[in-house]
C-alpha atoms as a PDB file:
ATOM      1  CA  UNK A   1    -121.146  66.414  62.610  1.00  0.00           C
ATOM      2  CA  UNK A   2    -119.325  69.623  61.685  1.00  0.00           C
ATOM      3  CA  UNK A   3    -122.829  71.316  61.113  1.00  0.00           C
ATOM      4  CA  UNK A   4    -124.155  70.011  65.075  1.00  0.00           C
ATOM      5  CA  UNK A   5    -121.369  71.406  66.291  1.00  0.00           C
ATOM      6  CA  UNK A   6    -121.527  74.881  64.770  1.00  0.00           C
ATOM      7  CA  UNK A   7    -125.201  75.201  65.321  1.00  0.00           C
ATOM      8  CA  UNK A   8    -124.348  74.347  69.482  1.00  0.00           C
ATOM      9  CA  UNK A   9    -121.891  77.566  68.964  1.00  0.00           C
ATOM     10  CA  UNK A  10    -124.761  79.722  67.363  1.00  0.00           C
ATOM     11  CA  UNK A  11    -127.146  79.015  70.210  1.00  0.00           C
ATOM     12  CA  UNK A  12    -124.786  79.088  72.686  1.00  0.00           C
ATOM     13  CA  UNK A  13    -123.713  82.732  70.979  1.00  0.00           C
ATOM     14  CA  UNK A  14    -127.641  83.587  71.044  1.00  0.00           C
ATOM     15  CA  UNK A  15    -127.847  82.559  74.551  1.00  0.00           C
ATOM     16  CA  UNK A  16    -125.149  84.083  75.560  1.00  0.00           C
ATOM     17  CA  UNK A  17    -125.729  87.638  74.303  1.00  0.00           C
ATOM     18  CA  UNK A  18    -129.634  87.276  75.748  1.00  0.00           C
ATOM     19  CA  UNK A  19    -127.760  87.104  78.853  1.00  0.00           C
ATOM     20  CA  UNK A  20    -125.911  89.925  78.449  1.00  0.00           C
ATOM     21  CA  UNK A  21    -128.631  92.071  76.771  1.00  0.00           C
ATOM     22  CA  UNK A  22    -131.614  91.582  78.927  1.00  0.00           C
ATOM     23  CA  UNK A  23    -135.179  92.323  77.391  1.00  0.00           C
ATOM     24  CA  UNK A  24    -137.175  94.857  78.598  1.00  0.00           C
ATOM     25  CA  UNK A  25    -141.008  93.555  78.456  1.00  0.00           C
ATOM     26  CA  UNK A  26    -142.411  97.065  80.333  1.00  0.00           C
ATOM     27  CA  UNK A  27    -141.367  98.317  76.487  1.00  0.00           C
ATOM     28  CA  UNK A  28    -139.730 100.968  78.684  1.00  0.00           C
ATOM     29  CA  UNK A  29    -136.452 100.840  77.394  1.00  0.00           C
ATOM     30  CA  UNK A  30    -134.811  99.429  73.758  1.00  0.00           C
ATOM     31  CA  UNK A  31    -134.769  95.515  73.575  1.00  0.00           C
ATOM     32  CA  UNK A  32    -132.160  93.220  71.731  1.00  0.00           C
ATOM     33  CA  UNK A  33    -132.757  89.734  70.765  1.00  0.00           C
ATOM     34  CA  UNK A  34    -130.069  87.842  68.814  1.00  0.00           C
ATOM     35  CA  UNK A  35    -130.789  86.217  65.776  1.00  0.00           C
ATOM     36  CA  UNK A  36    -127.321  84.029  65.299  1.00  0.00           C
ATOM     37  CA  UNK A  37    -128.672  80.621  65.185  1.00  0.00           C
ATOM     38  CA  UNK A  38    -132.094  81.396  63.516  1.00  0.00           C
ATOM     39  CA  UNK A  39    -130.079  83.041  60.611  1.00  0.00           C
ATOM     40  CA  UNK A  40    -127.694  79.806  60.678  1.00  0.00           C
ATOM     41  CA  UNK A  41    -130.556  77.482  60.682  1.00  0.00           C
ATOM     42  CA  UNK A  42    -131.728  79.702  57.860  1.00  0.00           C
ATOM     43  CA  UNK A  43    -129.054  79.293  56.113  1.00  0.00           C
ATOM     44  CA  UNK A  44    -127.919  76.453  56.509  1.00  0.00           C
ATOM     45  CA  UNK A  45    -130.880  74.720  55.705  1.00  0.00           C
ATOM     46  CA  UNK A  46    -131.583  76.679  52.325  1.00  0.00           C
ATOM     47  CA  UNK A  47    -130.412  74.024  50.180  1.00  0.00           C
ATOM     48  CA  UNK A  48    -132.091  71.084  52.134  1.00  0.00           C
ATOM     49  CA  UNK A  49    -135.340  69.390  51.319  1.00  0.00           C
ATOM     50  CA  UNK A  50    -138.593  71.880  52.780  1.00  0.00           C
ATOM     51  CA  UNK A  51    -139.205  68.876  55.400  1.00  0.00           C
ATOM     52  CA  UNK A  52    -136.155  68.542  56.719  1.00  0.00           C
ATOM     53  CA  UNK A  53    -135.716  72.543  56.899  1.00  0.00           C
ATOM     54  CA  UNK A  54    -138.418  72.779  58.820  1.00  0.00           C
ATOM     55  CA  UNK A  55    -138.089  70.031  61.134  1.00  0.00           C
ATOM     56  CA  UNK A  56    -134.704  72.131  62.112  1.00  0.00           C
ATOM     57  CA  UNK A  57    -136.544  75.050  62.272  1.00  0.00           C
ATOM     58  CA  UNK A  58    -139.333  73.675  64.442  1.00  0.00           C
ATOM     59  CA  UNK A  59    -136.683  71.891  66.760  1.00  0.00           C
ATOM     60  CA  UNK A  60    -134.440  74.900  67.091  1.00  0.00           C
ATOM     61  CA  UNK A  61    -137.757  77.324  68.109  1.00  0.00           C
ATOM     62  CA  UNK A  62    -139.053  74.886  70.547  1.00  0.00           C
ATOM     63  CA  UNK A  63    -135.399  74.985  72.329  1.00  0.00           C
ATOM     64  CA  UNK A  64    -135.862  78.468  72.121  1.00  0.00           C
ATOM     65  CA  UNK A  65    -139.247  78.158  74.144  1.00  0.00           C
ATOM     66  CA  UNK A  66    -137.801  75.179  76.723  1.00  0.00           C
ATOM     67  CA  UNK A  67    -134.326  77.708  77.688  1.00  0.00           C
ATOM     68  CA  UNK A  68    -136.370  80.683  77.577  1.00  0.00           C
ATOM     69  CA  UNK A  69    -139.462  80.054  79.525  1.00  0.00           C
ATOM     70  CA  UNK A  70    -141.705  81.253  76.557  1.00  0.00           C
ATOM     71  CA  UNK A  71    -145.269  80.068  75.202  1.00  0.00           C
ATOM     72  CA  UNK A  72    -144.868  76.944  73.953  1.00  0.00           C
ATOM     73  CA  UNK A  73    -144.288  77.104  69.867  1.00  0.00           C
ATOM     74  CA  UNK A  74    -144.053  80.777  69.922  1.00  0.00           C
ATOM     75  CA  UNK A  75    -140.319  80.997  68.694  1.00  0.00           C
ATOM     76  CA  UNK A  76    -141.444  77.182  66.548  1.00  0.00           C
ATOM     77  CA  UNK A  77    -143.781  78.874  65.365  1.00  0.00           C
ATOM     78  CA  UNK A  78    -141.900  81.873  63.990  1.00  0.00           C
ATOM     79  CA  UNK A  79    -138.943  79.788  63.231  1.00  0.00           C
ATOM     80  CA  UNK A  80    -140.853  77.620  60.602  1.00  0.00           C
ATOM     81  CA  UNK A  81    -142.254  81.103  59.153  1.00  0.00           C
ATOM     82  CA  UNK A  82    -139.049  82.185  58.960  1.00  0.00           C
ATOM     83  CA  UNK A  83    -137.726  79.161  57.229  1.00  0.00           C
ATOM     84  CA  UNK A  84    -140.640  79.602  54.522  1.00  0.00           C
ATOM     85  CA  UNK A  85    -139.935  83.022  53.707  1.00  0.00           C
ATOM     86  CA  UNK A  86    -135.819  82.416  53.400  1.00  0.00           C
ATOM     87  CA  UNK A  87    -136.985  79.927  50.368  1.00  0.00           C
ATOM     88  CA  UNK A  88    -139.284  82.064  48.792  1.00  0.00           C
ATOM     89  CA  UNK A  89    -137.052  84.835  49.101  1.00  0.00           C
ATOM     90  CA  UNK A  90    -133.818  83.237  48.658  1.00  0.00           C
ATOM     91  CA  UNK A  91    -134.890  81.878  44.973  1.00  0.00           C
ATOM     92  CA  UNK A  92    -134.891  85.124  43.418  1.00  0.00           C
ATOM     93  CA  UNK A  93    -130.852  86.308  45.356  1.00  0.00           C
ATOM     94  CA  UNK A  94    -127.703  85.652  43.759  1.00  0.00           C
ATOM     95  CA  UNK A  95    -124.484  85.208  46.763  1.00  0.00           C
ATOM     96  CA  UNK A  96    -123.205  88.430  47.407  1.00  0.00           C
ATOM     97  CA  UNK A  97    -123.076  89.339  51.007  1.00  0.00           C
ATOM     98  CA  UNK A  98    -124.714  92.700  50.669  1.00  0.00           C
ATOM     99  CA  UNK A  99    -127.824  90.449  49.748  1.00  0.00           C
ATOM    100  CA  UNK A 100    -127.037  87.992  52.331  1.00  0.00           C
ATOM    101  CA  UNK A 101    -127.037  90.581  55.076  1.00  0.00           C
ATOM    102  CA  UNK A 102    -130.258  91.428  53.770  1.00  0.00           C
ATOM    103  CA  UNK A 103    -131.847  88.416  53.681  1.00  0.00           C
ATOM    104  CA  UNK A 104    -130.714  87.876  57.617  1.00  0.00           C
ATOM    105  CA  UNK A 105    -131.890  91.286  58.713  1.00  0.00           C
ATOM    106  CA  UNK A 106    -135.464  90.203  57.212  1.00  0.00           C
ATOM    107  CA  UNK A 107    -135.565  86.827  58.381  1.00  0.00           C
ATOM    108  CA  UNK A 108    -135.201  88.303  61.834  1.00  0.00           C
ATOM    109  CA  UNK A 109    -137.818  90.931  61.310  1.00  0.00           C
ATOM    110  CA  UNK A 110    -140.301  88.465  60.063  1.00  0.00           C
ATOM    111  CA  UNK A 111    -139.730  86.331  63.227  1.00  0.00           C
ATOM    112  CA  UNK A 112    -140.386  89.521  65.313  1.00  0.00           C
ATOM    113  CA  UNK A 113    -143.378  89.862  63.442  1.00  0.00           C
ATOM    114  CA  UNK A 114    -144.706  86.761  63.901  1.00  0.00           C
ATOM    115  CA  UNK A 115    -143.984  87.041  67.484  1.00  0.00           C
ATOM    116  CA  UNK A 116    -145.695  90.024  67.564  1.00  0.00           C
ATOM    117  CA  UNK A 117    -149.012  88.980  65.934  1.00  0.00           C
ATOM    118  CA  UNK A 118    -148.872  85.717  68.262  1.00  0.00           C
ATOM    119  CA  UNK A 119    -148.803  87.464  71.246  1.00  0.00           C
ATOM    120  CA  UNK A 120    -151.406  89.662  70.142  1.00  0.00           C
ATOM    121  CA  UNK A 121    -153.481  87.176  69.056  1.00  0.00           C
ATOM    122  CA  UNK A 122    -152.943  85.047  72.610  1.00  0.00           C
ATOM    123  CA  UNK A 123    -153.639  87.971  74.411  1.00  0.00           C
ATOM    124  CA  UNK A 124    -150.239  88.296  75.796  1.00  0.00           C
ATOM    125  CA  UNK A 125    -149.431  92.044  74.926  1.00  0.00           C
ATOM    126  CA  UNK A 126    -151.831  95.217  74.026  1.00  0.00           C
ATOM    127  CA  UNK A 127    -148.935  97.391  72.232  1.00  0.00           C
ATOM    128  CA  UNK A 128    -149.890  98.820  69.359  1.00  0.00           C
ATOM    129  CA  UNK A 129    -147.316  97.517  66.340  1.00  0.00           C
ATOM    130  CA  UNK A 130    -145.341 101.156  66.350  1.00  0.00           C
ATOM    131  CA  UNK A 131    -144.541 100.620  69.697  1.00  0.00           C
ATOM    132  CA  UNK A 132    -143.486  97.212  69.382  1.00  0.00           C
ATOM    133  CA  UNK A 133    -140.996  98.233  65.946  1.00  0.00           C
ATOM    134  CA  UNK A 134    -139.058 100.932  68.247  1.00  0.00           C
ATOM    135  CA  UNK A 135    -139.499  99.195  71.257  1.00  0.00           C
ATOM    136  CA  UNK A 136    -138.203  96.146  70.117  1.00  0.00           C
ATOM    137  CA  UNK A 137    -137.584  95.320  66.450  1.00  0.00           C
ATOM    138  CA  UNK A 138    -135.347  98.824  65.859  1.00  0.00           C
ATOM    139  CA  UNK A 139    -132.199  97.575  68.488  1.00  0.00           C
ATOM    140  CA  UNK A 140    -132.777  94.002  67.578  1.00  0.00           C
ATOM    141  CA  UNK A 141    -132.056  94.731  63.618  1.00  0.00           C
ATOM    142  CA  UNK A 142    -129.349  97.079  64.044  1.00  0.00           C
ATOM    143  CA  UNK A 143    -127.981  94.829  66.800  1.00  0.00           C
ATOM    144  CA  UNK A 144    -127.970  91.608  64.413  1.00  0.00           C
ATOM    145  CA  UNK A 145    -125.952  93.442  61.645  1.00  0.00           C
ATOM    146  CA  UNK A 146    -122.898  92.008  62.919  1.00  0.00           C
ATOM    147  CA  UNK A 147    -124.511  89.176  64.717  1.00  0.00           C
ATOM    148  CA  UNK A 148    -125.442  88.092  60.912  1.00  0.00           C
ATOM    149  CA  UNK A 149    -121.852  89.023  59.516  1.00  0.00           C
ATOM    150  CA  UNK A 150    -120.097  86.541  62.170  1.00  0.00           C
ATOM    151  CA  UNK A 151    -122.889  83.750  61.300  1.00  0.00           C
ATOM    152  CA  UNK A 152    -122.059  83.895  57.285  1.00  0.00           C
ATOM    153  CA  UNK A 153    -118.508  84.140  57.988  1.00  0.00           C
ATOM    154  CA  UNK A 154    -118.797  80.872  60.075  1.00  0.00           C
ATOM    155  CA  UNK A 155    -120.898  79.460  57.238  1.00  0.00           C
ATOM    156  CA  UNK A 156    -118.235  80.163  54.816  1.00  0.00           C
ATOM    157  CA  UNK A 157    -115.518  79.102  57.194  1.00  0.00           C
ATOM    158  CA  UNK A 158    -117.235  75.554  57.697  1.00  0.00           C
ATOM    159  CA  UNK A 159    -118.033  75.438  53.809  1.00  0.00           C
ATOM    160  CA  UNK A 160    -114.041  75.625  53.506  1.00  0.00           C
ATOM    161  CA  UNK A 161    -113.723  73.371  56.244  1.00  0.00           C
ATOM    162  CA  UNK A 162    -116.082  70.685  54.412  1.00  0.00           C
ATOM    163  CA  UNK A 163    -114.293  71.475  50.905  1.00  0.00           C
ATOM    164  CA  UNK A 164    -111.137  70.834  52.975  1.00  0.00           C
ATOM    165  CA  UNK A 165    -112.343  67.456  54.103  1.00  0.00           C
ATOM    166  CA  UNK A 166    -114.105  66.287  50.906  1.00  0.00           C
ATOM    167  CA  UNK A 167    -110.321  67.144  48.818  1.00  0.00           C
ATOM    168  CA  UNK A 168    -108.779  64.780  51.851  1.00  0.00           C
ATOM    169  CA  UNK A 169    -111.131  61.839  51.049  1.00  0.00           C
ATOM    170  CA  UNK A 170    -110.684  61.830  47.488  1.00  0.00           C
ATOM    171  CA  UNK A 171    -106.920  62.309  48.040  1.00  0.00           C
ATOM    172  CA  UNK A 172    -107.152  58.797  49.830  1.00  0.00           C
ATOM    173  CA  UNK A 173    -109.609  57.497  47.102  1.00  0.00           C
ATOM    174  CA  UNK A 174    -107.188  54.486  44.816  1.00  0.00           C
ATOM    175  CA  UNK A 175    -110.059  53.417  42.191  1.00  0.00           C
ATOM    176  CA  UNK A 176    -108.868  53.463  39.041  1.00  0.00           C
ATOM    177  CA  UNK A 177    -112.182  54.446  37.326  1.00  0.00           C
ATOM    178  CA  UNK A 178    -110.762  53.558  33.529  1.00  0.00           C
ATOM    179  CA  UNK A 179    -110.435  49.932  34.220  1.00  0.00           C
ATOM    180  CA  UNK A 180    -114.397  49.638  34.861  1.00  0.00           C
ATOM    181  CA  UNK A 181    -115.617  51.184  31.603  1.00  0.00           C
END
């Protein structure tokens, strides 16, 4: 339940600074797009089964596509991509948060890859790729640097919070686990 309820706070975080920072699709000035709850679905899901990671993943792009008017699967799309490369990649990391940070920043320039090449591919843009990293991928990493650094401090906040309530529970537990050997 804990977990819903964080992830409502990540989009609602991601929808709220989309508000705020409006994208430019005329490429004439710098975009940002937030990456808060596609780095906590990353993350969060890292240590789940692959099916159930990317069911989340799906789900959470095609929300992305229903409150932001998009293509239809373009942010799923991504999302699942995104998902895919966070287990590959995440495999060969150990926990520090210089490596965490990392990790974020690329899962957010892999979706903006992805987005790229499926626009290109649908015909929806004709920028060439340099255009589209300054244009839009520069701002949108340097702007998710501490976009990511809130996420994995909530992360580690609600792993406390869920250590917390585990110690309660077993606190309450009475079994006296000698009698039953």
């Amino acid at each position: 339940m804990m977990s819903v309820l964080f992830f409502a706070a990540m989009l609602f975080l991601d929808l709220v600074l989309m508000v705020l920072f409006r994208v430019d699709h005329s490429a004439i000035a710098l975009s940002f797009i937030p990456g808060a709850a596609l780095v906590y679905i990353a993350f969060e899901t890292m240590e789940e089964p692959l099916n159930k990671a990317v069911f989340w993943a799906f789900f959470t792009g095609f929300l992305f596509d229903l409150l932001l008017f998009n293509a239809l699967f373009d942010y799923a799309f991504s999302m699942v991509m995104v998902v895919i490369v966070v287990r590959i990649w995440s495999k060969h990391l150990s926990e520090s948060i210089i490596e965490r940070i990392m990790l974020g920043l690329l899962l957010v320039f892999v979706r903006e890859m992805s987005l790229y090449g499926l626009a290109l591919i649908q015909g929806f843009t004709t920028m060439n790729v340099q255009t589209w990293l300054t244009m839009r991928v520069f701002l949108t990493i340097l702007g998710n640097i501490p976009v990511i650094i809130m996420v994995l401090m909530w992360l580690d906040f609600q792993d406390g919070f869920d250590a917390k309530q585990q110690r309660k529970q077993r606190r309450k537990e009475r079994v006296f686990w000698y009698r039953y050997k």
